[in-house]
C-alpha atoms as a PDB file:
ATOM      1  CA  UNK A   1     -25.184   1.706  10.065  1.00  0.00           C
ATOM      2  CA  UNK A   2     -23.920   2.022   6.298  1.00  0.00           C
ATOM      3  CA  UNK A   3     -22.122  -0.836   6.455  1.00  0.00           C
ATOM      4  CA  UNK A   4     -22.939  -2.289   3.273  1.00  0.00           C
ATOM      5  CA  UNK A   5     -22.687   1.174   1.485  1.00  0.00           C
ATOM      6  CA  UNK A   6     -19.412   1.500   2.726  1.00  0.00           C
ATOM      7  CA  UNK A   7     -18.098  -2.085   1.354  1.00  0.00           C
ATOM      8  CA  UNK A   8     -19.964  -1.567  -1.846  1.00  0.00           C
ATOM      9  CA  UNK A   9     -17.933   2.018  -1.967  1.00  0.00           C
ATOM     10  CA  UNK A  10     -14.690   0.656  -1.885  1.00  0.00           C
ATOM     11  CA  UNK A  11     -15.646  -1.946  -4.177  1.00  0.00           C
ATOM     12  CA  UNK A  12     -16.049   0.343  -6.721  1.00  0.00           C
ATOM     13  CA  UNK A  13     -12.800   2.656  -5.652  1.00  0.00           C
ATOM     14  CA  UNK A  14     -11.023  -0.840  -6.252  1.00  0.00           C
ATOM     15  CA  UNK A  15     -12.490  -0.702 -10.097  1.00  0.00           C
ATOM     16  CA  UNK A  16     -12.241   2.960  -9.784  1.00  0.00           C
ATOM     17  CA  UNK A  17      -8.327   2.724  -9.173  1.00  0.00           C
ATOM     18  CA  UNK A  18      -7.697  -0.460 -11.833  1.00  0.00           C
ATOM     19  CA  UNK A  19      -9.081   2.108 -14.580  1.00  0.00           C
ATOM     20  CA  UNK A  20      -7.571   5.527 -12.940  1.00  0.00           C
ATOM     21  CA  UNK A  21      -3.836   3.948 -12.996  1.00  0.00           C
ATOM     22  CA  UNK A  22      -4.145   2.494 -16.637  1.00  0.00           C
ATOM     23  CA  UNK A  23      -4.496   5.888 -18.316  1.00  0.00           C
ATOM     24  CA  UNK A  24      -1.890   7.654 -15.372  1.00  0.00           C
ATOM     25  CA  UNK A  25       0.784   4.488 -16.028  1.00  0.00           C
ATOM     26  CA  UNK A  26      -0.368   5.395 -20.031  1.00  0.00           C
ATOM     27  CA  UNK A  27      -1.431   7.925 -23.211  1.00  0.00           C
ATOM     28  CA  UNK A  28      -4.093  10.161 -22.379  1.00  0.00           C
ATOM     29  CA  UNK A  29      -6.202  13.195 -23.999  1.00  0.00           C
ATOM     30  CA  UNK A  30      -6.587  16.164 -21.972  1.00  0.00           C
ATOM     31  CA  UNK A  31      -9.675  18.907 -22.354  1.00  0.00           C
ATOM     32  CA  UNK A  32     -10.149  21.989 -21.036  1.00  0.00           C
ATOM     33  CA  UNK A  33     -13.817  22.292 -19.649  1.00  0.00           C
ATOM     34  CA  UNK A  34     -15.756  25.642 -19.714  1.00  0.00           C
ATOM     35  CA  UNK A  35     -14.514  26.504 -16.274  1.00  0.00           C
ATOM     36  CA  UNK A  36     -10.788  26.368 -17.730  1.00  0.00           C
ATOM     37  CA  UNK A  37     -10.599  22.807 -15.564  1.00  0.00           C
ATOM     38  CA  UNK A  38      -8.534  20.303 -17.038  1.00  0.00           C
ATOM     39  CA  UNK A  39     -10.469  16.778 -17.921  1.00  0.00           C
ATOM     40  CA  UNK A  40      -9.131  13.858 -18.663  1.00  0.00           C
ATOM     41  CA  UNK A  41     -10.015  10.589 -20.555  1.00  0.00           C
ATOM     42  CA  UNK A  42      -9.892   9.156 -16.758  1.00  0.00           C
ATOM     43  CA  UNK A  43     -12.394  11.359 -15.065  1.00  0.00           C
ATOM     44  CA  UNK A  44     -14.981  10.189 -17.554  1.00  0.00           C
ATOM     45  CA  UNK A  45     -14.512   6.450 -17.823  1.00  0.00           C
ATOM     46  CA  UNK A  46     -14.268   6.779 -14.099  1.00  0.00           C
ATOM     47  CA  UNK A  47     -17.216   8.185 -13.309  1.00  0.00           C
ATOM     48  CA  UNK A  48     -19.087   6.159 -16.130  1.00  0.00           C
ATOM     49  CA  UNK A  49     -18.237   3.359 -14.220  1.00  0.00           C
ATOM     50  CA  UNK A  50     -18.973   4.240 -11.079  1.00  0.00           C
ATOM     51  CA  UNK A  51     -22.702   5.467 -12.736  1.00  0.00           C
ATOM     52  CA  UNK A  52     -22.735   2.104 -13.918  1.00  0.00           C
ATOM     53  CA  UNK A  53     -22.493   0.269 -10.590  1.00  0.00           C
ATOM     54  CA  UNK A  54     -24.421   2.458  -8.802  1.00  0.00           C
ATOM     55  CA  UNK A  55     -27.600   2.263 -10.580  1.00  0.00           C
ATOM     56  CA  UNK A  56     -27.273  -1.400 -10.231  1.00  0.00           C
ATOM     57  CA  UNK A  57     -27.144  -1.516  -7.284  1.00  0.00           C
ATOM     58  CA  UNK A  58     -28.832   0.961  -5.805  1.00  0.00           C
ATOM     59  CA  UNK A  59     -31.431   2.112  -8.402  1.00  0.00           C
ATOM     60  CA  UNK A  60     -33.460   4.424  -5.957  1.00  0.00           C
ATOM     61  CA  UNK A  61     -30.421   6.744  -5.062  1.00  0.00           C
ATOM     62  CA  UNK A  62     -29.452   9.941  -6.855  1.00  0.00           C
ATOM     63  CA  UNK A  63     -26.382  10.233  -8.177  1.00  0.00           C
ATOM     64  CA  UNK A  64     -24.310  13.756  -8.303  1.00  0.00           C
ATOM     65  CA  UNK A  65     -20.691  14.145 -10.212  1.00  0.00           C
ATOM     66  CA  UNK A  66     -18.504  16.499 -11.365  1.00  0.00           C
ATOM     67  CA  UNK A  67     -18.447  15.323 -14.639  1.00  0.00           C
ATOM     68  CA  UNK A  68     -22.423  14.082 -15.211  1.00  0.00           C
ATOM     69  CA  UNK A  69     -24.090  16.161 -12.842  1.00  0.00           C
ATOM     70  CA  UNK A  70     -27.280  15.350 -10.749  1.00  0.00           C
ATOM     71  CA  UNK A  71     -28.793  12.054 -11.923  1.00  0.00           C
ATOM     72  CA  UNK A  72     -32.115  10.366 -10.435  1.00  0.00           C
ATOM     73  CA  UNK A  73     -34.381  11.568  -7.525  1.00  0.00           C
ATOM     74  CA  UNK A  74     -34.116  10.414  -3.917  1.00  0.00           C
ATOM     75  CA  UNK A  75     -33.827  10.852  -0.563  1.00  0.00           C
ATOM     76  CA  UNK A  76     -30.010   9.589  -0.791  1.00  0.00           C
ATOM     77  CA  UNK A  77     -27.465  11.168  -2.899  1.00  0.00           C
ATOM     78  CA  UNK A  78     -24.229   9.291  -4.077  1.00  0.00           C
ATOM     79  CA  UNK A  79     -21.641  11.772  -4.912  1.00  0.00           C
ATOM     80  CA  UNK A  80     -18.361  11.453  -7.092  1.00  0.00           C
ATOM     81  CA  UNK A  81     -15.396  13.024  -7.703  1.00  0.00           C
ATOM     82  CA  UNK A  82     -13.331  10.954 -10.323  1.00  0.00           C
ATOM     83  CA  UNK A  83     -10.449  12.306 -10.369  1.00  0.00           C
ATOM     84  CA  UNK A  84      -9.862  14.604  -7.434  1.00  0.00           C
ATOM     85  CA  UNK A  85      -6.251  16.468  -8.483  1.00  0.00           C
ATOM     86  CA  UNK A  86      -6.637  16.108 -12.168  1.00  0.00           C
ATOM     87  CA  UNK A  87      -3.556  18.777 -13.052  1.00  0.00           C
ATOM     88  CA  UNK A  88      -2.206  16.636 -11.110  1.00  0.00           C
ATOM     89  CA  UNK A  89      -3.159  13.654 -12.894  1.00  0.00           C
ATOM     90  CA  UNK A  90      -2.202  15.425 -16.099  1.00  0.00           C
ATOM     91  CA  UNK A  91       0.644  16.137 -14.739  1.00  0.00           C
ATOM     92  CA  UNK A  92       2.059  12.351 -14.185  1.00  0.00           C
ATOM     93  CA  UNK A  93       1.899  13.705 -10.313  1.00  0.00           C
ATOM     94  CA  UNK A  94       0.510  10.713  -8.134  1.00  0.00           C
ATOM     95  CA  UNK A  95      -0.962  13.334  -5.305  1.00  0.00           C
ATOM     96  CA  UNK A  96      -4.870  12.408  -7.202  1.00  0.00           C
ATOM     97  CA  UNK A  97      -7.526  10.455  -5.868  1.00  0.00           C
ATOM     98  CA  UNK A  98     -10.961   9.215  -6.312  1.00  0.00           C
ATOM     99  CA  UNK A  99     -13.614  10.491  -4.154  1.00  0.00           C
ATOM    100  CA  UNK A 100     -17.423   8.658  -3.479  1.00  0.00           C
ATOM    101  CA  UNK A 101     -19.547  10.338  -0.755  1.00  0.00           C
ATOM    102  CA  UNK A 102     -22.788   9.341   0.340  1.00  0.00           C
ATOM    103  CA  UNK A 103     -25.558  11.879   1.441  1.00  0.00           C
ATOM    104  CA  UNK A 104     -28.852  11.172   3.028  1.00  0.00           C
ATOM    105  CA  UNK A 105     -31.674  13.986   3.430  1.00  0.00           C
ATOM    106  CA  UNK A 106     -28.965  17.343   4.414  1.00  0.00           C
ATOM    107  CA  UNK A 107     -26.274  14.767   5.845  1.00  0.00           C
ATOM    108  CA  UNK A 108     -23.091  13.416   4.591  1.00  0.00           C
ATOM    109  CA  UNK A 109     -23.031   9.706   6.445  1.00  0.00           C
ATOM    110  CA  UNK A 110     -20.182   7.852   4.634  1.00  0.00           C
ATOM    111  CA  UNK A 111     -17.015   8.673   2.814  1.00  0.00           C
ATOM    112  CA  UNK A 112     -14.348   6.795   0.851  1.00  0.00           C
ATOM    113  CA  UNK A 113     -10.826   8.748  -0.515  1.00  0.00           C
ATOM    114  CA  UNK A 114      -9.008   6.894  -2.849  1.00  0.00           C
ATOM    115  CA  UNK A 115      -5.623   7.487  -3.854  1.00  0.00           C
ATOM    116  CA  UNK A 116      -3.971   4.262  -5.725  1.00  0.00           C
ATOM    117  CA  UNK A 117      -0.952   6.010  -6.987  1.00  0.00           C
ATOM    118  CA  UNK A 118      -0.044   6.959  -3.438  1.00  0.00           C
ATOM    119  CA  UNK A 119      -1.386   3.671  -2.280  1.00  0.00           C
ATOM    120  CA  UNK A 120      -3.511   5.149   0.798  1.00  0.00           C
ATOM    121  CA  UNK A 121      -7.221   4.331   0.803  1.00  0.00           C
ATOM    122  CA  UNK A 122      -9.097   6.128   3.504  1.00  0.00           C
ATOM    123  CA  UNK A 123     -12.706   5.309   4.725  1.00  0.00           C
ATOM    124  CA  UNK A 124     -15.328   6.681   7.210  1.00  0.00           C
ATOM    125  CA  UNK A 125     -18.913   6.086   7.940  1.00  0.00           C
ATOM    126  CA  UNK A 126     -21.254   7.942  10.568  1.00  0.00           C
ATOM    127  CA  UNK A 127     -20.422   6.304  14.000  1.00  0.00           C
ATOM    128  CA  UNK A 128     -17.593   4.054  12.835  1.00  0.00           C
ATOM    129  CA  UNK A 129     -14.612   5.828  13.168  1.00  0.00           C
ATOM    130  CA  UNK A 130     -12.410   6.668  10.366  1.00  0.00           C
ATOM    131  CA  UNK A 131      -9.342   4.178   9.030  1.00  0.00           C
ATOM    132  CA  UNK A 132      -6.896   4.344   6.136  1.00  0.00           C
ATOM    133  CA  UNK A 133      -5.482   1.132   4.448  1.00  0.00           C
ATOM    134  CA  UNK A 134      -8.106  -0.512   7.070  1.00  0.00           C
ATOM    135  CA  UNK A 135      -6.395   0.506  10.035  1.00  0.00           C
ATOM    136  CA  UNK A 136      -8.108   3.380  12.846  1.00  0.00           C
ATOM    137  CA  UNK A 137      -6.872   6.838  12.148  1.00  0.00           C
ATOM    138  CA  UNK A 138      -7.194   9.775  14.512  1.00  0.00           C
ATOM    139  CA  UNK A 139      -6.196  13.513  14.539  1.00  0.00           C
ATOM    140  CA  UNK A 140      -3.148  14.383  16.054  1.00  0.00           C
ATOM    141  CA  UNK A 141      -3.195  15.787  19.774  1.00  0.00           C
ATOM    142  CA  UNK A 142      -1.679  19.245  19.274  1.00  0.00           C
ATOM    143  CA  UNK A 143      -2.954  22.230  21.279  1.00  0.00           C
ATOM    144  CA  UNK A 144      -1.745  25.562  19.979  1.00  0.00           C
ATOM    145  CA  UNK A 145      -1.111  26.977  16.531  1.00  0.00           C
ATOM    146  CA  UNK A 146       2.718  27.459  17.272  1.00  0.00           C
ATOM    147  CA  UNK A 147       2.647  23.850  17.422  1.00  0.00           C
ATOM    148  CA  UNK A 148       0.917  22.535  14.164  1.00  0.00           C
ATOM    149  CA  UNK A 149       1.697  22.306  10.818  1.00  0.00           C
ATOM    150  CA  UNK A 150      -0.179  24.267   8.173  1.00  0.00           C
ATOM    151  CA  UNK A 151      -1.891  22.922   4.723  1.00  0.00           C
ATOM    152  CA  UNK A 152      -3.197  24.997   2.141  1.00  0.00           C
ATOM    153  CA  UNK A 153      -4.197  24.477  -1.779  1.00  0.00           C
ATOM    154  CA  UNK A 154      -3.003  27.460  -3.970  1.00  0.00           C
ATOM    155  CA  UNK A 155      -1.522  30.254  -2.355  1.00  0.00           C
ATOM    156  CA  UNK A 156      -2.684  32.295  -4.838  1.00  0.00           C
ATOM    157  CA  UNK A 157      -6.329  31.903  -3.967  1.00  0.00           C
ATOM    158  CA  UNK A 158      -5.024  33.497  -0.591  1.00  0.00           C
ATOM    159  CA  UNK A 159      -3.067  36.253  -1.433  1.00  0.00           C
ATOM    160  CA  UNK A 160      -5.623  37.977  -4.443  1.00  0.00           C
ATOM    161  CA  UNK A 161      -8.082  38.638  -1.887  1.00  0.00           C
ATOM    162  CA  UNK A 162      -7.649  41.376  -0.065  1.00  0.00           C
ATOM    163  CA  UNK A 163     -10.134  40.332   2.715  1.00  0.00           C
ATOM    164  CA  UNK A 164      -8.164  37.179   3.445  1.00  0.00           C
ATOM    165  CA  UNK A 165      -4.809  38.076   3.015  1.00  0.00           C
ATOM    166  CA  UNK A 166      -3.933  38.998   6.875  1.00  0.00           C
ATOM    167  CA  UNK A 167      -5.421  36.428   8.301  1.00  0.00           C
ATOM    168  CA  UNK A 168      -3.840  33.782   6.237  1.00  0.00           C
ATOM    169  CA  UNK A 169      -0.213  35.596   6.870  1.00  0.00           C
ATOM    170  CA  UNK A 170      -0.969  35.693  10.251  1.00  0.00           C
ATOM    171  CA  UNK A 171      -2.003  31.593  10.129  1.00  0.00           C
ATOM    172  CA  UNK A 172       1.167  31.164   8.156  1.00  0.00           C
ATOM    173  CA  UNK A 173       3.343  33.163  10.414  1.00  0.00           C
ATOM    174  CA  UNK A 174       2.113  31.664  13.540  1.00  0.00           C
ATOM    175  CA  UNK A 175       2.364  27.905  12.434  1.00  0.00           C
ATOM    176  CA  UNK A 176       5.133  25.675  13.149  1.00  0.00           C
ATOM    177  CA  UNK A 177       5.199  24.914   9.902  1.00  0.00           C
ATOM    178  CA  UNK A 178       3.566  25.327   6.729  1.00  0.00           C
ATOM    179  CA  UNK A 179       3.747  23.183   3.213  1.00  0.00           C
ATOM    180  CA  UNK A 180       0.905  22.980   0.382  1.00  0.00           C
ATOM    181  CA  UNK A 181      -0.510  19.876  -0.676  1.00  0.00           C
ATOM    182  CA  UNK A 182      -4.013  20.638  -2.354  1.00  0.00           C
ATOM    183  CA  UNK A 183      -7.078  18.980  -3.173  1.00  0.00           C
ATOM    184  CA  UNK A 184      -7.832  15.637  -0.614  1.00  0.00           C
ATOM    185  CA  UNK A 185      -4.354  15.460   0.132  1.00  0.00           C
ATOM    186  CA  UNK A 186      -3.968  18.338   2.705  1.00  0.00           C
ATOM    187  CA  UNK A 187      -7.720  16.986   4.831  1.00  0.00           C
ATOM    188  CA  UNK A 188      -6.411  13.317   4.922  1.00  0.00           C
ATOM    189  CA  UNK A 189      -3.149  14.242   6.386  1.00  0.00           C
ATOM    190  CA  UNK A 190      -4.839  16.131   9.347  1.00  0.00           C
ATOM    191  CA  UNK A 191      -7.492  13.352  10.023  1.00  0.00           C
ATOM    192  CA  UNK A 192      -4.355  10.586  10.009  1.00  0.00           C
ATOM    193  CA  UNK A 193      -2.601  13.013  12.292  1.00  0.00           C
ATOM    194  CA  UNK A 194       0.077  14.073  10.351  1.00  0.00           C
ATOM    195  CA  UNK A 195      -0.567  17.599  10.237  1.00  0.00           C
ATOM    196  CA  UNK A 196      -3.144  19.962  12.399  1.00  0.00           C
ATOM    197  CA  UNK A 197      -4.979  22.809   9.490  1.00  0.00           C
ATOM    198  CA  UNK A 198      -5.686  22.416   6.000  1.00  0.00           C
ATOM    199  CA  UNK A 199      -7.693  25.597   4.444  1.00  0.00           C
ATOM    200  CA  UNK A 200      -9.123  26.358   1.052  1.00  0.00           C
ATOM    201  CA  UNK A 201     -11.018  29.338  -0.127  1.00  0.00           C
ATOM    202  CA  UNK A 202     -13.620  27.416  -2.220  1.00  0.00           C
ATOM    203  CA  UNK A 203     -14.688  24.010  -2.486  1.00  0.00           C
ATOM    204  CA  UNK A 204     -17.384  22.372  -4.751  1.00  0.00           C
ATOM    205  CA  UNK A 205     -19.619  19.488  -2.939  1.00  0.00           C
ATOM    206  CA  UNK A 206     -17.756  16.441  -4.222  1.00  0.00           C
ATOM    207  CA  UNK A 207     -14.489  17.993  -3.279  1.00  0.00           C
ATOM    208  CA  UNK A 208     -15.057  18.026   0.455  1.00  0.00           C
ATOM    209  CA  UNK A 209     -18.097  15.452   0.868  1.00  0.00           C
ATOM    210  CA  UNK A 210     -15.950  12.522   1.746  1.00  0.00           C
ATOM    211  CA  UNK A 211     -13.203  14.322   3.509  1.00  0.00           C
ATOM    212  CA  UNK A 212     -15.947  15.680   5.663  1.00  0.00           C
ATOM    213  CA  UNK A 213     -17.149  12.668   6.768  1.00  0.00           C
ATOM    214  CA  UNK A 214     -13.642  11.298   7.247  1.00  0.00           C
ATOM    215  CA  UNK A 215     -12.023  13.759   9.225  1.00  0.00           C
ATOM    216  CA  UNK A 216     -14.895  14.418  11.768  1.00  0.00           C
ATOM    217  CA  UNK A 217     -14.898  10.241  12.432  1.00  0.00           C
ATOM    218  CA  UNK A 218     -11.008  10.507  12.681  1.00  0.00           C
ATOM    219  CA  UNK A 219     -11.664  13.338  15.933  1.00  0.00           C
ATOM    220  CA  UNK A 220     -11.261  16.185  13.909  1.00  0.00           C
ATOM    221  CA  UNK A 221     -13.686  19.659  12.934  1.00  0.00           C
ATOM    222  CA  UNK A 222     -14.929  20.892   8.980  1.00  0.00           C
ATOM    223  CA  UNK A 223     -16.094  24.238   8.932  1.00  0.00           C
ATOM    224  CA  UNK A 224     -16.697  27.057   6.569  1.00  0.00           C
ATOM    225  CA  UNK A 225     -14.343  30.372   7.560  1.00  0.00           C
ATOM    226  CA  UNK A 226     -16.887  31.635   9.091  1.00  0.00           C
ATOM    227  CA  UNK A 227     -17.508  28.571  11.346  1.00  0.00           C
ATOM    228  CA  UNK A 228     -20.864  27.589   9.137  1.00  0.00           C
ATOM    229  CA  UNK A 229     -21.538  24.261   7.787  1.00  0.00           C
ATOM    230  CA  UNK A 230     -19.706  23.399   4.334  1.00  0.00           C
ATOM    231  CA  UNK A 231     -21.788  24.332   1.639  1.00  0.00           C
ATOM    232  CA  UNK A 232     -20.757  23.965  -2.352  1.00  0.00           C
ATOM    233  CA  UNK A 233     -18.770  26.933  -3.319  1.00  0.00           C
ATOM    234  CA  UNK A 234     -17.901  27.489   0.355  1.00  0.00           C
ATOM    235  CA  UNK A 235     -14.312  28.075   1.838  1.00  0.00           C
ATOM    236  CA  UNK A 236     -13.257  24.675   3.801  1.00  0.00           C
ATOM    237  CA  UNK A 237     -10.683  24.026   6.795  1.00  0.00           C
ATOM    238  CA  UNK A 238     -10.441  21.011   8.247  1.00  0.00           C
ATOM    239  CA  UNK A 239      -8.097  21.060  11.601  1.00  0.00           C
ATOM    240  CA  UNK A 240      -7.500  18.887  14.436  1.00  0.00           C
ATOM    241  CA  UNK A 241     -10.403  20.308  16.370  1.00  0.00           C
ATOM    242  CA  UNK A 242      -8.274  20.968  19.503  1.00  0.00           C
ATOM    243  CA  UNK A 243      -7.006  24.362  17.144  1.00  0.00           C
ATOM    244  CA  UNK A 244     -10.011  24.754  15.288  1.00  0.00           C
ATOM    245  CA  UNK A 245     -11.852  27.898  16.629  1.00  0.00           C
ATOM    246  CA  UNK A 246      -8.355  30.029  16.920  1.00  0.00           C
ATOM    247  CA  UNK A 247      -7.620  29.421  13.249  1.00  0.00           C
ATOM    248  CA  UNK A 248     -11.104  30.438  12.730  1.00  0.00           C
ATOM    249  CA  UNK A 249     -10.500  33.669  14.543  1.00  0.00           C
ATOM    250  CA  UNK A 250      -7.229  34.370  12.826  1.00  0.00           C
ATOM    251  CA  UNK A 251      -8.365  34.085   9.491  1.00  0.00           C
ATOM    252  CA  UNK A 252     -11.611  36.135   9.892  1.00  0.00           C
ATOM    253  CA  UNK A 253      -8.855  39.007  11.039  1.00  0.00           C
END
């Protein structure tokens, strides 16, 4: 059904990637936004670019960013992450991807993740199943929490809040095993079936809109904490499905 959104996407992740990995191979400036974020030289070419193409392309859509903001009026929104993991980036670490989302009316219908430096491209669109590098991904079978592995961003986020701490201890406790990859790294592993639960605390829009979209074609369940929808500023976990509502239920403990 987005078909041609979906090729035009990864179009523009292959441009996207081409100017990502000449600044990450290269010199760079790095700014700290008022948020204390880091920015880099890449995130703004990137998105630039990706601007760019989509208002020639498609000139009725809105276009949201992390860097720009909300562009244009419609009822479809395009929406970018440049640089997903820019400490990362910054940090010559190749766990950093670029993330393009499409939205139409409340609904996130397509999703592209890609991460050149790692040399994984994943892609999803509403109906069509999910693939990375072009081949069919799916979420891995597992049934219990003693038997999947854990994901989660900073730890930190976890353990400051006094609300969340026992549940997360319990998740970690409980888990076969736990390691933290953050930012689109953690979601992509559990919708390829490489690991089963991926959490985070708080997530802004273009963060999770593509990994959304990705891991719920690959088999698997996104969900607020609390079970809700996402929603920008919202907690995120992504798991397996099979696991889902019993991770749920140990981290609202």
């Amino acid at each position: 059904m987005f078909d041609d959104e979906l090729s035009f996407a990864n179009e523009i992740a292959d441009e996207a990637a081409e100017i990502a990995l000449s600044f990450f191979h290269g010199e760079f400036e790095v700014r700290t936004k008022p948020d204390q974020s880091p920015v880099t030289e890449a995130d703004l070419a990137v998105e630039k670019m990706v601007r760019e193409r989509l208002a020639g392309r498609f000139p009725a859509d809105a276009v949201r960013g992390e860097e720009g903001g909300l562009s244009g009026e419609g009822e479809r929104t395009w929406i970018v992450d440049p640089i997903d993991g820019t400490a990362n980036f910054a940090g010559r670490i190749p766990i950093w991807s670029t993330l393009l989302a499409l939205q139409a009316g409340d609904e996130l219908v397509m999703g592209v993740v890609s991460a050149p430096a790692l040399g994984e491209r994943y892609a999803a669109a509403s109906g069509g199943g999910a693939t990375r590098n072009g081949r069919p991904i799916h979420v891995s079978d597992a049934a219990t929490i003693e038997g999947s592995m854990l994901c989660y961003g900073d730890v930190e986020e976890w353990l400051v809040d006094d609300d969340a701490r026992p549940g997360f201890r319990e998740l970690v406790r409980r888990s076969r095993r736990t390691r933290g990859f953050g930012d689109f790294w953690g979601h992509m592993l559990v919708a390829s079936g490489r690991l089963e639960i991926m959490v985070e605390p708080e997530l802004s829009i273009w963060d999770y809109a593509p990994l959304a979209v990705i891991v719920a074609e690959a088999g698997g369940r996104v969900t607020q904490i609390d079970g809700g929808p996402l929603a920008h500023g919202g907690s995120c976990v992504s798991t397996n499905g099979a696991v889902h509502d019993e991770v749920l239920r140990i981290l609202a403990t």
